[in-house]
C-alpha atoms as a PDB file:
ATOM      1  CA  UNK A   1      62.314  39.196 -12.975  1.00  0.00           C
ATOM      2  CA  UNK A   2      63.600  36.611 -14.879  1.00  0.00           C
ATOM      3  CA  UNK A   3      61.914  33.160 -15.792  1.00  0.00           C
ATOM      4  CA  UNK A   4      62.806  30.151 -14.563  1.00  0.00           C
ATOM      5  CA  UNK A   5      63.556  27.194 -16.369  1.00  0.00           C
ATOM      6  CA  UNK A   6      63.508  23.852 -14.888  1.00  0.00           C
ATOM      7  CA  UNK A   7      65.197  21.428 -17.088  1.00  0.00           C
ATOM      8  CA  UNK A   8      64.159  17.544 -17.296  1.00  0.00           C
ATOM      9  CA  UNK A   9      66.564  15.034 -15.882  1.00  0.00           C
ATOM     10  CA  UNK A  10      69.151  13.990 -18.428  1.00  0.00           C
ATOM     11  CA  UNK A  11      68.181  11.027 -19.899  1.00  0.00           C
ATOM     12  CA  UNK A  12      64.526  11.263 -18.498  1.00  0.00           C
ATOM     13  CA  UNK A  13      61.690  11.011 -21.362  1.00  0.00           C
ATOM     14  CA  UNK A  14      58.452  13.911 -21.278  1.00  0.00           C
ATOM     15  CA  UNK A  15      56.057  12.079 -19.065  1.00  0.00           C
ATOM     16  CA  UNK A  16      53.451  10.124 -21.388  1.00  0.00           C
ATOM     17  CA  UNK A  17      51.091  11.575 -18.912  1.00  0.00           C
ATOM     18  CA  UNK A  18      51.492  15.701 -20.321  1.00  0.00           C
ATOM     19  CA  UNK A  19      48.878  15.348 -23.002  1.00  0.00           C
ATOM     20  CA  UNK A  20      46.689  13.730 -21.022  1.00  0.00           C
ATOM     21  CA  UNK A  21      42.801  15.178 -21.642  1.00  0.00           C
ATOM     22  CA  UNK A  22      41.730  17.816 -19.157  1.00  0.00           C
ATOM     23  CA  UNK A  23      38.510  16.190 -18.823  1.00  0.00           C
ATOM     24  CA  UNK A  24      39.919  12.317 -17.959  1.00  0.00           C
ATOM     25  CA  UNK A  25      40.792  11.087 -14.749  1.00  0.00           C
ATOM     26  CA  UNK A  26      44.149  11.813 -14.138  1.00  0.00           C
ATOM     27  CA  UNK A  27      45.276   9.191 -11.380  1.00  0.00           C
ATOM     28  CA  UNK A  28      43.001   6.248 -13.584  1.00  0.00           C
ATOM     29  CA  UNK A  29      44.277   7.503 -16.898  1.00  0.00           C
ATOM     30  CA  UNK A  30      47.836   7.143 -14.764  1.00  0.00           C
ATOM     31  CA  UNK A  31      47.184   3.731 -13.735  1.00  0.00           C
ATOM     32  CA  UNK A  32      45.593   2.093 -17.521  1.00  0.00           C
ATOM     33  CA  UNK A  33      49.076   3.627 -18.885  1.00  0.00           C
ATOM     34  CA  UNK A  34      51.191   2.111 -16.466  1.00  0.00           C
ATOM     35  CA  UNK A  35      49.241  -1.764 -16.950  1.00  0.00           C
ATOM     36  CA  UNK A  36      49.346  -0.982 -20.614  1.00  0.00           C
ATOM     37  CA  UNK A  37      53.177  -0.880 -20.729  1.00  0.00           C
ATOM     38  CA  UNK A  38      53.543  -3.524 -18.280  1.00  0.00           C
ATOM     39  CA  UNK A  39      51.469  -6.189 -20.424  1.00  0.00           C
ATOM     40  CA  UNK A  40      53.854  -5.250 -22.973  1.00  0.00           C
ATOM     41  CA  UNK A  41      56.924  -5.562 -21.032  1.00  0.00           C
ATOM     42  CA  UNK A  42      56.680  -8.414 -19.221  1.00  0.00           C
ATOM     43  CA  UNK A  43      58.801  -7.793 -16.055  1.00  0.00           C
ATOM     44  CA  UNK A  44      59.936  -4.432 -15.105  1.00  0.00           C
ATOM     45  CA  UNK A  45      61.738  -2.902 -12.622  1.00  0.00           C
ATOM     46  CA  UNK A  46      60.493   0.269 -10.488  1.00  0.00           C
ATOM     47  CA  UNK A  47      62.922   2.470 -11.600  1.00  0.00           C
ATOM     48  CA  UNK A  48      63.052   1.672 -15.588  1.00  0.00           C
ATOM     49  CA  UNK A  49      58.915   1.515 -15.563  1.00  0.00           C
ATOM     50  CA  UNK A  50      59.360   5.197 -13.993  1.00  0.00           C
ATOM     51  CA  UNK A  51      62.060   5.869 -16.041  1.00  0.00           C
ATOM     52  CA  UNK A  52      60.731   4.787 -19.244  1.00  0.00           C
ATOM     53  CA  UNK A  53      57.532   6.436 -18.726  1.00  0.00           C
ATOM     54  CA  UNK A  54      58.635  10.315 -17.185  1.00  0.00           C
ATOM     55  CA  UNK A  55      56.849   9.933 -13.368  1.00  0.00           C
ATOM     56  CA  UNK A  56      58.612   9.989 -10.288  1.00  0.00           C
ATOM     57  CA  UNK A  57      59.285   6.324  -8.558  1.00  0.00           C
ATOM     58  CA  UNK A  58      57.322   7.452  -5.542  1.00  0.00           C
ATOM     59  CA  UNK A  59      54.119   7.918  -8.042  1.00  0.00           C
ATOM     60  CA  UNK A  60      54.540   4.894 -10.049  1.00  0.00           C
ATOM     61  CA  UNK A  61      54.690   2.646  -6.888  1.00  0.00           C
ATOM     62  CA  UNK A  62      51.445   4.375  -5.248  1.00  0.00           C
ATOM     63  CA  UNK A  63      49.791   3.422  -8.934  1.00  0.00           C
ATOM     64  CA  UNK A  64      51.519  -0.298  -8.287  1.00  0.00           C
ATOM     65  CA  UNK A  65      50.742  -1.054  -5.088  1.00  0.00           C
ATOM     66  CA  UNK A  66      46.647  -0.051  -5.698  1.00  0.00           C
ATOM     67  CA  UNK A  67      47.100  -2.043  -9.020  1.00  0.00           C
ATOM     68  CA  UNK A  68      48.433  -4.903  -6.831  1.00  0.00           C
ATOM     69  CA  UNK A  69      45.760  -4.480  -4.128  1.00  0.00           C
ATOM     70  CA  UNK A  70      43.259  -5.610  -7.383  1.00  0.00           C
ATOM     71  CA  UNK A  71      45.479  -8.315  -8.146  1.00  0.00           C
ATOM     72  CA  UNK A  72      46.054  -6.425 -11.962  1.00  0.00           C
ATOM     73  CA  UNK A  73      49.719  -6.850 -11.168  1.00  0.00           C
ATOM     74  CA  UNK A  74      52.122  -8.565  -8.742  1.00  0.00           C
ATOM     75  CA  UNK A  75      55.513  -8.294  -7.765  1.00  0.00           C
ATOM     76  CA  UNK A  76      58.381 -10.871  -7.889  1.00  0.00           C
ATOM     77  CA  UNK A  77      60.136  -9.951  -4.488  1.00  0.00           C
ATOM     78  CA  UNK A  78      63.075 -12.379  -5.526  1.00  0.00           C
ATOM     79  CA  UNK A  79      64.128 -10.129  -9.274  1.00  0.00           C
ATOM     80  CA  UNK A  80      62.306  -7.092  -7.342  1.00  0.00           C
ATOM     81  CA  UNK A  81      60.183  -6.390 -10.803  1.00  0.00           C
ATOM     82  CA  UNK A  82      56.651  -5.861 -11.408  1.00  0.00           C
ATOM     83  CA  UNK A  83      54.463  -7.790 -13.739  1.00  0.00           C
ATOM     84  CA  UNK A  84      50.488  -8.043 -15.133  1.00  0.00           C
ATOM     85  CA  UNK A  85      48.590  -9.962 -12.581  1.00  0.00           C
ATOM     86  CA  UNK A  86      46.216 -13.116 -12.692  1.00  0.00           C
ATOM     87  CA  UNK A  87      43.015 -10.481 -12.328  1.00  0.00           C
ATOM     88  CA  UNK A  88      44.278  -8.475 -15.468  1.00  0.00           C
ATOM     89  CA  UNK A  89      44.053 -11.890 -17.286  1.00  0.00           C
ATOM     90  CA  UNK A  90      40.612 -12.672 -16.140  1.00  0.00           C
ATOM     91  CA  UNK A  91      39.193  -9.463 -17.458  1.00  0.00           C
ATOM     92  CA  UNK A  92      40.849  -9.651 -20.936  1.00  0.00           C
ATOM     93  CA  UNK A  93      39.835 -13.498 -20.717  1.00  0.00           C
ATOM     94  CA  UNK A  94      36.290 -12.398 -20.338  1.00  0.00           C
ATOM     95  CA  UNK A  95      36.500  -9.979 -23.824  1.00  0.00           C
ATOM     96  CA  UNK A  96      37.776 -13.349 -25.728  1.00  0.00           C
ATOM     97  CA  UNK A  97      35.096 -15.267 -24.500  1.00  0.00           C
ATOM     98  CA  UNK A  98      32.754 -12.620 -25.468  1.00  0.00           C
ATOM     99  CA  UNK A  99      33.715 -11.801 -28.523  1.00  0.00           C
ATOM    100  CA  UNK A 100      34.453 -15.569 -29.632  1.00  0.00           C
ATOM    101  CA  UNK A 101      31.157 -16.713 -27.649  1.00  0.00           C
ATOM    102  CA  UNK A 102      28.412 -14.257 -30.018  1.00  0.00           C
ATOM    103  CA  UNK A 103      30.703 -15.232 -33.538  1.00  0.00           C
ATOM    104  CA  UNK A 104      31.352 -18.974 -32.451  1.00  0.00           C
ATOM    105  CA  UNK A 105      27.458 -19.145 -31.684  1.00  0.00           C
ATOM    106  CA  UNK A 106      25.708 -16.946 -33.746  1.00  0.00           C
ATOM    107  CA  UNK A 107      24.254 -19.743 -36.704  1.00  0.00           C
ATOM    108  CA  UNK A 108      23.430 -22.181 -33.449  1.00  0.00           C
ATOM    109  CA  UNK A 109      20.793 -19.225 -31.700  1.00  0.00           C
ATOM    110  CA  UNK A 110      19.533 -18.379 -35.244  1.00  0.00           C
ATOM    111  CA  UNK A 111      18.752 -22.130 -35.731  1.00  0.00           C
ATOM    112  CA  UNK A 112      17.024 -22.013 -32.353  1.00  0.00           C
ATOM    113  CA  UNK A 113      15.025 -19.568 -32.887  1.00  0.00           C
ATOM    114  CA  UNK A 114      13.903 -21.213 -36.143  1.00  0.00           C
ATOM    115  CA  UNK A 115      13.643 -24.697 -34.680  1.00  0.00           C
ATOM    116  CA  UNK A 116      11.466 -23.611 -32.082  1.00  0.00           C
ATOM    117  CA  UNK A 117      10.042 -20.021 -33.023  1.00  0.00           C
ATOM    118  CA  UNK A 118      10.724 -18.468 -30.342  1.00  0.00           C
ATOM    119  CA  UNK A 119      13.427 -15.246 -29.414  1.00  0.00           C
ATOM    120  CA  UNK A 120      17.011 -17.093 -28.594  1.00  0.00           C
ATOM    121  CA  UNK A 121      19.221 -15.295 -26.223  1.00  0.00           C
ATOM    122  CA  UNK A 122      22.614 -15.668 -25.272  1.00  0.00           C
ATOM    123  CA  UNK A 123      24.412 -14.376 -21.949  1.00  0.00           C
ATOM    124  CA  UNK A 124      27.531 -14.379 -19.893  1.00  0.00           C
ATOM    125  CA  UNK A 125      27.678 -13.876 -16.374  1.00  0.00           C
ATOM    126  CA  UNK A 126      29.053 -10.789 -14.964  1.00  0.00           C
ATOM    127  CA  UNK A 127      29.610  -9.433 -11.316  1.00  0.00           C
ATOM    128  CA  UNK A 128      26.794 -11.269 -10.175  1.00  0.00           C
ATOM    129  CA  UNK A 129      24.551 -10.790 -12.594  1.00  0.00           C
ATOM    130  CA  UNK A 130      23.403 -11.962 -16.236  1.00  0.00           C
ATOM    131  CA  UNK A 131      24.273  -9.672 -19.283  1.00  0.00           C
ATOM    132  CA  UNK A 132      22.869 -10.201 -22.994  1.00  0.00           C
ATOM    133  CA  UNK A 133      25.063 -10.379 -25.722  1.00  0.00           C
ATOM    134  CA  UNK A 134      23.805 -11.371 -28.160  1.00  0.00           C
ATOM    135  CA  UNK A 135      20.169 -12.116 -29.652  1.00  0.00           C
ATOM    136  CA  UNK A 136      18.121 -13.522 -32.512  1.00  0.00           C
ATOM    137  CA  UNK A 137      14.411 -12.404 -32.476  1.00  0.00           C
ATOM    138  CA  UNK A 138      11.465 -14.264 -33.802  1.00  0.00           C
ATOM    139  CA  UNK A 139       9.385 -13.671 -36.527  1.00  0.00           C
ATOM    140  CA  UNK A 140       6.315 -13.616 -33.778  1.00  0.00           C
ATOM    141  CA  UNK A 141       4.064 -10.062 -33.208  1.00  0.00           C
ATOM    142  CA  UNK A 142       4.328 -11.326 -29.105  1.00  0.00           C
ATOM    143  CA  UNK A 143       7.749 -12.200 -28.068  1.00  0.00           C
ATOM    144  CA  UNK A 144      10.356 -11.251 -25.673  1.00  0.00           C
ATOM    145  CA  UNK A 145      13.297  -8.996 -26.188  1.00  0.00           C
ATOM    146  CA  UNK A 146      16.458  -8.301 -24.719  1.00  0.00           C
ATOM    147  CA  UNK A 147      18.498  -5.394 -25.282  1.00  0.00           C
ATOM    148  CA  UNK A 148      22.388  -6.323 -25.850  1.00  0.00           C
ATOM    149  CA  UNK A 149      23.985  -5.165 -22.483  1.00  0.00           C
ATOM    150  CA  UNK A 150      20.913  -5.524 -20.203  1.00  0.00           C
ATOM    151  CA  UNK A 151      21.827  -7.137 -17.366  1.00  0.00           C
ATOM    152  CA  UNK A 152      19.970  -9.227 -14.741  1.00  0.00           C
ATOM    153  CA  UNK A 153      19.623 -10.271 -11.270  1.00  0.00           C
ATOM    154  CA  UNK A 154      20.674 -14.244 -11.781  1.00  0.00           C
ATOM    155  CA  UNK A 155      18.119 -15.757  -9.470  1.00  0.00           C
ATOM    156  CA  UNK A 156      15.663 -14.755 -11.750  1.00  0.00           C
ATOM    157  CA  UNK A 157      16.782 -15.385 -15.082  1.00  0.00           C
ATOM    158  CA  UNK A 158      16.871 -19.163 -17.037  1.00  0.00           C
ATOM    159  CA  UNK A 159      20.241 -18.064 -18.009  1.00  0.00           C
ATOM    160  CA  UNK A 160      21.408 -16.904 -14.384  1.00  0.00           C
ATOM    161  CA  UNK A 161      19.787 -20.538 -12.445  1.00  0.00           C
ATOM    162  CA  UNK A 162      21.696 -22.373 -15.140  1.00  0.00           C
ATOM    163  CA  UNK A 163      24.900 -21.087 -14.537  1.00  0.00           C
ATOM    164  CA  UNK A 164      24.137 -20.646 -10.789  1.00  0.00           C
ATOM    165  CA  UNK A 165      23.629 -24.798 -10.767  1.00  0.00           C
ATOM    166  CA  UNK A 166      27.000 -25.103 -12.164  1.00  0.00           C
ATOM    167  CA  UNK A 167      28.319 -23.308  -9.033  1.00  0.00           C
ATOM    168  CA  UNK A 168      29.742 -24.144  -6.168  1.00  0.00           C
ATOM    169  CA  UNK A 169      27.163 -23.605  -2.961  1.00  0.00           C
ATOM    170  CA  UNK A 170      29.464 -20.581  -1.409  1.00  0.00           C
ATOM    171  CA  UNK A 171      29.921 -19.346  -4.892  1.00  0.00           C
ATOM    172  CA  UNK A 172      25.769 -18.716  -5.202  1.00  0.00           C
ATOM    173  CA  UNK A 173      25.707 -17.782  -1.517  1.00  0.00           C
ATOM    174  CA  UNK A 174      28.450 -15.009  -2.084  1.00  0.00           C
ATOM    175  CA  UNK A 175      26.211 -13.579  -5.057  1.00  0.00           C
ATOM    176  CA  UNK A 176      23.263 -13.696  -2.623  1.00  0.00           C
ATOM    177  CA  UNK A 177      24.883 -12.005   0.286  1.00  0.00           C
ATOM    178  CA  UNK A 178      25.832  -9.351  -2.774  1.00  0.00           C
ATOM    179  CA  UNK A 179      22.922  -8.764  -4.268  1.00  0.00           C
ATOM    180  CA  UNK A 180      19.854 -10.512  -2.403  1.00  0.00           C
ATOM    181  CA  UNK A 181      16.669 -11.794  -3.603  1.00  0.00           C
ATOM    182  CA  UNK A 182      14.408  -9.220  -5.067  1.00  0.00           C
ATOM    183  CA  UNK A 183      10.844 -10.018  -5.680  1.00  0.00           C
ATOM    184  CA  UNK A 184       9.442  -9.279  -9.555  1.00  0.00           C
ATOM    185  CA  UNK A 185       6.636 -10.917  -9.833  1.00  0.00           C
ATOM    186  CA  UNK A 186       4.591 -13.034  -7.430  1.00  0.00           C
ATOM    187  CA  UNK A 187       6.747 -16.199  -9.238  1.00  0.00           C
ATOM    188  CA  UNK A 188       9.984 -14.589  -8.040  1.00  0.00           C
ATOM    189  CA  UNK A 189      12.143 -17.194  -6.089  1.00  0.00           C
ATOM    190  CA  UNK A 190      12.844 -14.846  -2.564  1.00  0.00           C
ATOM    191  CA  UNK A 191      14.091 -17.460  -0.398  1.00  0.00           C
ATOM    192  CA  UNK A 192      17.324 -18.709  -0.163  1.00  0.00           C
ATOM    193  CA  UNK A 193      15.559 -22.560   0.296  1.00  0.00           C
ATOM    194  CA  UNK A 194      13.146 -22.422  -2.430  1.00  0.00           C
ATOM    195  CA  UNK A 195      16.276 -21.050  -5.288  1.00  0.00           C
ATOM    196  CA  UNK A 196      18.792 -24.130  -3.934  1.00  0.00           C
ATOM    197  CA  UNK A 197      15.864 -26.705  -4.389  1.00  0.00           C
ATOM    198  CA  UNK A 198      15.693 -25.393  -7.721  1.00  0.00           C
ATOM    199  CA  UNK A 199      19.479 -25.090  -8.364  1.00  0.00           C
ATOM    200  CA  UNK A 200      19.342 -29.011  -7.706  1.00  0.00           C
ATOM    201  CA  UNK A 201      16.279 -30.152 -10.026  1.00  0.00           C
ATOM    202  CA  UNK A 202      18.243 -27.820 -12.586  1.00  0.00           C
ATOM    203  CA  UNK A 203      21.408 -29.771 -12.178  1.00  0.00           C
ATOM    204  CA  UNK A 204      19.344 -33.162 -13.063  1.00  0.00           C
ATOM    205  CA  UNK A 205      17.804 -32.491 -16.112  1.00  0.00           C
ATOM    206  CA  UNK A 206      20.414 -30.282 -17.558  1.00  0.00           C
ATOM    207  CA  UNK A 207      18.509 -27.170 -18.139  1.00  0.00           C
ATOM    208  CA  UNK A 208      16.645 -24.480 -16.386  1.00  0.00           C
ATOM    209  CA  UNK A 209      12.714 -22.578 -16.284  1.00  0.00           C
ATOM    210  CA  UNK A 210      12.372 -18.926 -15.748  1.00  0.00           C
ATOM    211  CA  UNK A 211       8.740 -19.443 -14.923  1.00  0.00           C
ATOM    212  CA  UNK A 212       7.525 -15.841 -15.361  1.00  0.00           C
ATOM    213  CA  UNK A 213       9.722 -15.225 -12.067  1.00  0.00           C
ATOM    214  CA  UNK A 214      11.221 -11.903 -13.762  1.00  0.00           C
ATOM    215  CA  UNK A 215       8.061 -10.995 -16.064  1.00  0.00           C
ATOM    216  CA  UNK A 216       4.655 -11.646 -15.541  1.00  0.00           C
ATOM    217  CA  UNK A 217       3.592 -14.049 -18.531  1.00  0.00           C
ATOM    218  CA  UNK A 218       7.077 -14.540 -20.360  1.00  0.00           C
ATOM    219  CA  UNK A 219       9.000 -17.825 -19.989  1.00  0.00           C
ATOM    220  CA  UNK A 220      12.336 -19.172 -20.407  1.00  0.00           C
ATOM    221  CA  UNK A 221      14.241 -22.135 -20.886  1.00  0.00           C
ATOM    222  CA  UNK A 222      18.095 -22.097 -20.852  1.00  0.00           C
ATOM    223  CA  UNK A 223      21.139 -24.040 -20.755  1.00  0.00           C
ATOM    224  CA  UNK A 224      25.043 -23.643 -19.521  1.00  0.00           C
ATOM    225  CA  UNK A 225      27.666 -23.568 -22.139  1.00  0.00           C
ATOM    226  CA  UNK A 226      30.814 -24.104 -20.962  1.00  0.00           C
ATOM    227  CA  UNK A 227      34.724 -23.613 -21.431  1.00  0.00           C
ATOM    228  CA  UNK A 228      37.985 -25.323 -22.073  1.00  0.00           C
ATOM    229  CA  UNK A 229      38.314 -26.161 -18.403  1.00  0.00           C
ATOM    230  CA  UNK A 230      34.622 -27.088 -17.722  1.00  0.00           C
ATOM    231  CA  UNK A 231      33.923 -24.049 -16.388  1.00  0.00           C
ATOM    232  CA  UNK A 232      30.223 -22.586 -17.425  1.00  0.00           C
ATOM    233  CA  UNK A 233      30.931 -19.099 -19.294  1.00  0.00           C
ATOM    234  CA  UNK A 234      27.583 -18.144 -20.717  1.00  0.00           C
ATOM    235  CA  UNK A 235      23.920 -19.617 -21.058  1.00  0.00           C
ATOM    236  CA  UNK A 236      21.870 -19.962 -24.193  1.00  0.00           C
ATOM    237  CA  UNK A 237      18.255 -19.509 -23.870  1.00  0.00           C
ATOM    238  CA  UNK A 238      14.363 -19.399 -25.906  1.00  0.00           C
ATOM    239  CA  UNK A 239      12.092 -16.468 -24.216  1.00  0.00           C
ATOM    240  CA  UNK A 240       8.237 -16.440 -24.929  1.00  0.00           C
ATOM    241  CA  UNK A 241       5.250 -15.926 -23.659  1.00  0.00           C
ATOM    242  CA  UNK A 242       3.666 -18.046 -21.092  1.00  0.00           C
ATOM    243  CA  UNK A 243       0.876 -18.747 -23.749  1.00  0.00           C
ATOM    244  CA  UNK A 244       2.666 -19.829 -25.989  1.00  0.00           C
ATOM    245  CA  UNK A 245       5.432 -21.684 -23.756  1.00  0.00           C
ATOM    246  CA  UNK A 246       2.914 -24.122 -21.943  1.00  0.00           C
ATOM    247  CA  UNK A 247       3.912 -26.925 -19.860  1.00  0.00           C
ATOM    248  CA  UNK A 248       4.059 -29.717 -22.629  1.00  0.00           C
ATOM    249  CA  UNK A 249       6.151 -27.154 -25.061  1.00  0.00           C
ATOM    250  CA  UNK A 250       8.801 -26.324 -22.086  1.00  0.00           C
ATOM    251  CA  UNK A 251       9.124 -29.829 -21.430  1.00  0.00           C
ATOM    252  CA  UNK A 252      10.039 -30.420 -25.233  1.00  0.00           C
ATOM    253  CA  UNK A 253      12.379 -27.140 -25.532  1.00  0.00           C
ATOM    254  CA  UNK A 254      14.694 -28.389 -22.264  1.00  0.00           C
ATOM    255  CA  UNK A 255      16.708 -31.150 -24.508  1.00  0.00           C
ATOM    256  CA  UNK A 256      16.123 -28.740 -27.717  1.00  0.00           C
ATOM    257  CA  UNK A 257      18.573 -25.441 -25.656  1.00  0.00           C
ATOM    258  CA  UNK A 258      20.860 -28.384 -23.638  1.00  0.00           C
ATOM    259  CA  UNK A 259      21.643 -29.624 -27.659  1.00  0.00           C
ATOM    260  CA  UNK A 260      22.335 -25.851 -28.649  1.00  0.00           C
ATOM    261  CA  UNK A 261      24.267 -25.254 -25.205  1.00  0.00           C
ATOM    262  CA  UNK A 262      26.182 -28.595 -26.362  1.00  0.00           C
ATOM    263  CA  UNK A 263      27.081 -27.041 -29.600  1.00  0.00           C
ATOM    264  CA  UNK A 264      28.038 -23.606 -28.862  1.00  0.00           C
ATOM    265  CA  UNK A 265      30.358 -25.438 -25.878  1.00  0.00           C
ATOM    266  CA  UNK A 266      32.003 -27.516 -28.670  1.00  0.00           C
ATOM    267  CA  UNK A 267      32.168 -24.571 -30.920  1.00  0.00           C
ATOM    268  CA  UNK A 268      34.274 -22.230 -28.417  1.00  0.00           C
ATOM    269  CA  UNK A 269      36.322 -25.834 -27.685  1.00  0.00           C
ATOM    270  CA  UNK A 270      34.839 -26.123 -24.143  1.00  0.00           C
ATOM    271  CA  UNK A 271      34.342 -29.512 -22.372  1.00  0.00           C
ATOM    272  CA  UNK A 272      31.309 -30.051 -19.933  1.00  0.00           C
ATOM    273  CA  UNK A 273      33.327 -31.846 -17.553  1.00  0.00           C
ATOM    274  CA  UNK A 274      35.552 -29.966 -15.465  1.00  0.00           C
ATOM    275  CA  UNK A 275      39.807 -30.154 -16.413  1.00  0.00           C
END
């Protein structure tokens, strides 16, 4: 019995998708080819994007329309073409900052640290949470440390009730509703009440106090630092221990992290007040 061939569409390229890796996830490994050639595009239309990259129409608009869905693309109804969306910008925005946040800031937290000898931190919000990226240690036997990439719940990190003050009130409650109030220590803020009086004394003096509400006997003191458009991107910190960290030091450290968070925000060309 004879084989049969089927032969490609004239004109159609080999699908992009035939060496894909046996162990990857064919529909996502679809969908991150498609937004790749998009963002270099521009504007395309159906047929060309499914032309241009060897699937069927029917398949490249299922991978659209869920792309859409995300917001990672949107489509001009008026030229009938497809484009990168507003949520595909956010995420690559959040690389620059990243990236240009632990560079631009790097000689600030080592200064920190220095200045007051104590570990300096810096984090960026992320899905609710606080994530380290970047660190400079001190020189002291006791301190505290942060792996780069361990994340936190916000309500109890200096960090996280920095940025959190710099939000607006359905912003925090949205975070709440998605990831509630989990006691850590007896210090832990659990109540809705008791983390928005907080959220307000941080807004009037400019910087916040993890008060061993994450780790028994560790404190923190941390500041916002903030982007182009005002918005607060990241917080700088100084973790110790609570023996160390006493009432009169804290009170002396708050101005101390605002001045870094001040400098790091001028450094990354950020403005406090909102554009």
């Amino acid at each position: 019995m004879e084989d049969v061939v089927h032969k490609r569409a004239r004109g159609r390229p080999r699908s992009v998708f035939h060496n894909a890796q046996p162990s990857t996830v064919k529909a996502l490994d679809r969908s991150l080819i498609l937004l790749k050639h998009l963002s270099q595009e521009g504007q395309v239309s159906l047929s060309n994007l499914a032309l241009t990259l060897g699937m069927p129409p029917s398949s490249a608009h299922r991978v659209l329309t869920t792309l859409q869905k995300h917001r990672l693309v949107e489509f001009d109804a008026s030229t009938q073409e497809w484009m990168i969306g507003i949520e595909a910008f956010r995420i690559g925005s959040a690389y620059l900052v990243r990236t240009n946040l632990v560079e631009a800031s790097r000689q600030t937290i080592r200064n920190l640290m220095e200045t007051t000898g104590e570990t300096a931190n810096i984090a960026i919000a992320d899905d609710g949470d606080v994530v380290f990226v970047s660190q400079v240690e001190t020189h002291n036997p006791i301190r505290a440390f942060f792996r780069v990439g361990t994340r936190s719940h916000m309500h109890t990190s200096g960090i996280g009730k920095a940025l959190m003050a710099d939000m607006m009130q359905a912003e925090v409650e949205k975070i709440l509703q998605q990831k509630g109030l989990p006691q850590f220590t007896a210090k832990t803020l659990t109540s809705p009440h008791s983390l928005f009086d907080d959220l307000e004394a941080i807004r009037k003096r400019g910087w916040s106090l993890d008060d061993e509400e994450r780790h028994s006997g560790m404190r923190c003191v941390a500041a916002s630092i903030y982007n182009a458009l005002g918005e607060p991107v990241a917080g700088v910190s100084v973790s110790g221990p609570t023996v160390r960290l006493t009432d009169q030091v804290i009170s002396e450290l708050g101005p101390v992290v605002k001045r870094a968070a001040d400098e790091i925000t001028v450094l990354i060309g950020g403005v406090k007040e909102k554009v």
